[in-house]
Protein backbone atom coordinates (compact mmCIF):
# COMPACT_ATOMS: atom_id res chain seq x y z
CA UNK A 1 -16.78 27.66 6.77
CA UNK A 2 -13.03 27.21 5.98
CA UNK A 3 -11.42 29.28 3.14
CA UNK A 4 -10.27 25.92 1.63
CA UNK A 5 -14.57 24.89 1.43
CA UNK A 6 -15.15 28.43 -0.53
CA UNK A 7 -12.73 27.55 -2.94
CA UNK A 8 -14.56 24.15 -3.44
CA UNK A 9 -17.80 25.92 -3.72
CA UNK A 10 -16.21 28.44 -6.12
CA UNK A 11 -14.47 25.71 -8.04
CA UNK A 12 -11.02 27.56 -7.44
CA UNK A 13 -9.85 24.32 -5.61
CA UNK A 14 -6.17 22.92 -7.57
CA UNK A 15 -5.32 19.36 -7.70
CA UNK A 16 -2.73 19.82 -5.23
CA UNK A 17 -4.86 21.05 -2.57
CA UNK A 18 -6.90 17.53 -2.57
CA UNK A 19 -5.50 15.39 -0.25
CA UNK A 20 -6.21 11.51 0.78
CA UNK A 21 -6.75 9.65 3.90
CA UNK A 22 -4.76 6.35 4.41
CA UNK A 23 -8.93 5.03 5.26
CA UNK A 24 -10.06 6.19 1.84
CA UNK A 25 -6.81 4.32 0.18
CA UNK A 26 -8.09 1.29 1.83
CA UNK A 27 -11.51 1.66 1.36
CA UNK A 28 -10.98 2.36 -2.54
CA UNK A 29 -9.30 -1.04 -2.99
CA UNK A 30 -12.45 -2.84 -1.70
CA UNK A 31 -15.25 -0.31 -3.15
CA UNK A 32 -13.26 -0.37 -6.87
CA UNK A 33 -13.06 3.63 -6.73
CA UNK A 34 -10.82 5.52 -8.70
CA UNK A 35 -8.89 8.01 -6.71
CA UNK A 36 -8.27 10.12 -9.98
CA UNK A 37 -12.24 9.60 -10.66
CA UNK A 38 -12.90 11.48 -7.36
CA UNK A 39 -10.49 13.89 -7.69
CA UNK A 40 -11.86 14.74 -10.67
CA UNK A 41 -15.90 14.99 -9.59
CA UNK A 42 -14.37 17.42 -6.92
CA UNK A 43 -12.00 19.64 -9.71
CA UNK A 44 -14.41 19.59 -12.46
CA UNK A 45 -17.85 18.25 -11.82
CA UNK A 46 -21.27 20.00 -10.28
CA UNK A 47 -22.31 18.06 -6.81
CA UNK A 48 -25.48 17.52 -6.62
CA UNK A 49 -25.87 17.83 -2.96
CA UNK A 50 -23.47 18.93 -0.13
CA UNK A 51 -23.34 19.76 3.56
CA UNK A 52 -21.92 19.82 6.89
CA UNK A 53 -22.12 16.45 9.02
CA UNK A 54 -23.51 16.77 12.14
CA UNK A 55 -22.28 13.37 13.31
CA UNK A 56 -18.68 14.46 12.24
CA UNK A 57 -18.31 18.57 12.76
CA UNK A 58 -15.68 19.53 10.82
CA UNK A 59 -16.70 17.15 8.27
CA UNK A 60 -18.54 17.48 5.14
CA UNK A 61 -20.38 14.64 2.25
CA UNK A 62 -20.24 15.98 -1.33
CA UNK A 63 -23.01 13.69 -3.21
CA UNK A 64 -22.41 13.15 -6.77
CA UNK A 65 -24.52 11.47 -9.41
CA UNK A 66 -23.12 7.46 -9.62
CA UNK A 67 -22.54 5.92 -12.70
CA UNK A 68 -24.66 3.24 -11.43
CA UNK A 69 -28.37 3.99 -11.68
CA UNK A 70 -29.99 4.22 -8.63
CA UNK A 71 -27.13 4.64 -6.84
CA UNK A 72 -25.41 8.42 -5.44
CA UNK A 73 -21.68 8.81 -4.64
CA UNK A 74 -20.77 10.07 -1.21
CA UNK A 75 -17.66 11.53 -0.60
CA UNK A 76 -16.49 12.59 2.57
CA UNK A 77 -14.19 15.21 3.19
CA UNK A 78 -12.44 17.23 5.92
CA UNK A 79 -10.73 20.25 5.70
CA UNK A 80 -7.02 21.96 7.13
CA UNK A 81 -5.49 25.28 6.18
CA UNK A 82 -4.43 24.53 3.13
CA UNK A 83 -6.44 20.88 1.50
CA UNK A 84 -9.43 19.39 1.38
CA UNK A 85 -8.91 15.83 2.44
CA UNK A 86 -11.15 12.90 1.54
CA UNK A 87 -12.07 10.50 3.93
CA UNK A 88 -13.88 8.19 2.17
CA UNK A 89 -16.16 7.52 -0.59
CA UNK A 90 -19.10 5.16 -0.77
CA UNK A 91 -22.21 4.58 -3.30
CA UNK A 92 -25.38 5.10 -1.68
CA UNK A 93 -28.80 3.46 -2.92
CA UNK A 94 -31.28 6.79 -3.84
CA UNK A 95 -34.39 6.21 -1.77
């Protein structure tokens, strides 16, 4: 893994090294996500799930607890030398 991913897992991650797809800015708009909300589940919170895609390599899904019941957040991220950028973000129903 990427030295920007062990800072995630170590929490060490700053604000400024969270960076934003122009997909997820148009994706946001439609799914009524807060980019500051995400930003601040990847800063601050604990994920309850999170691993490599092997549809995307190189790309990873962070699941976090929704604030709608029954519900999980999925953020999808991608990594350079320096950020961690997010995709996307979508709620997914918890089977």
């Amino acid at each position: 893994m990427s030295k920007i991913i062990d800072k995630f897992i170590a929490g060490s991650l700053s604000s400024e090294q969270i960076g934003f797809t122009t997909h997820y800015h148009k994706r946001i708009m439609e799914r009524e996500i807060n980019r500051d909300y995400i930003k601040n589940l990847i800063l601050n919170e604990d994920y309850v799930d999170f691993y490599e895609d092997l549809k995307q390599k190189g790309d990873f899904k962070i699941i976090y607890p929704s604030e709608n019941s029954g519900y999980q957040l999925v953020v999808v991220v991608t990594t350079n030398s320096t950020n961690l950028v997010v995709k996307t973000a979508y709620e997914q129903k918890i089977r």
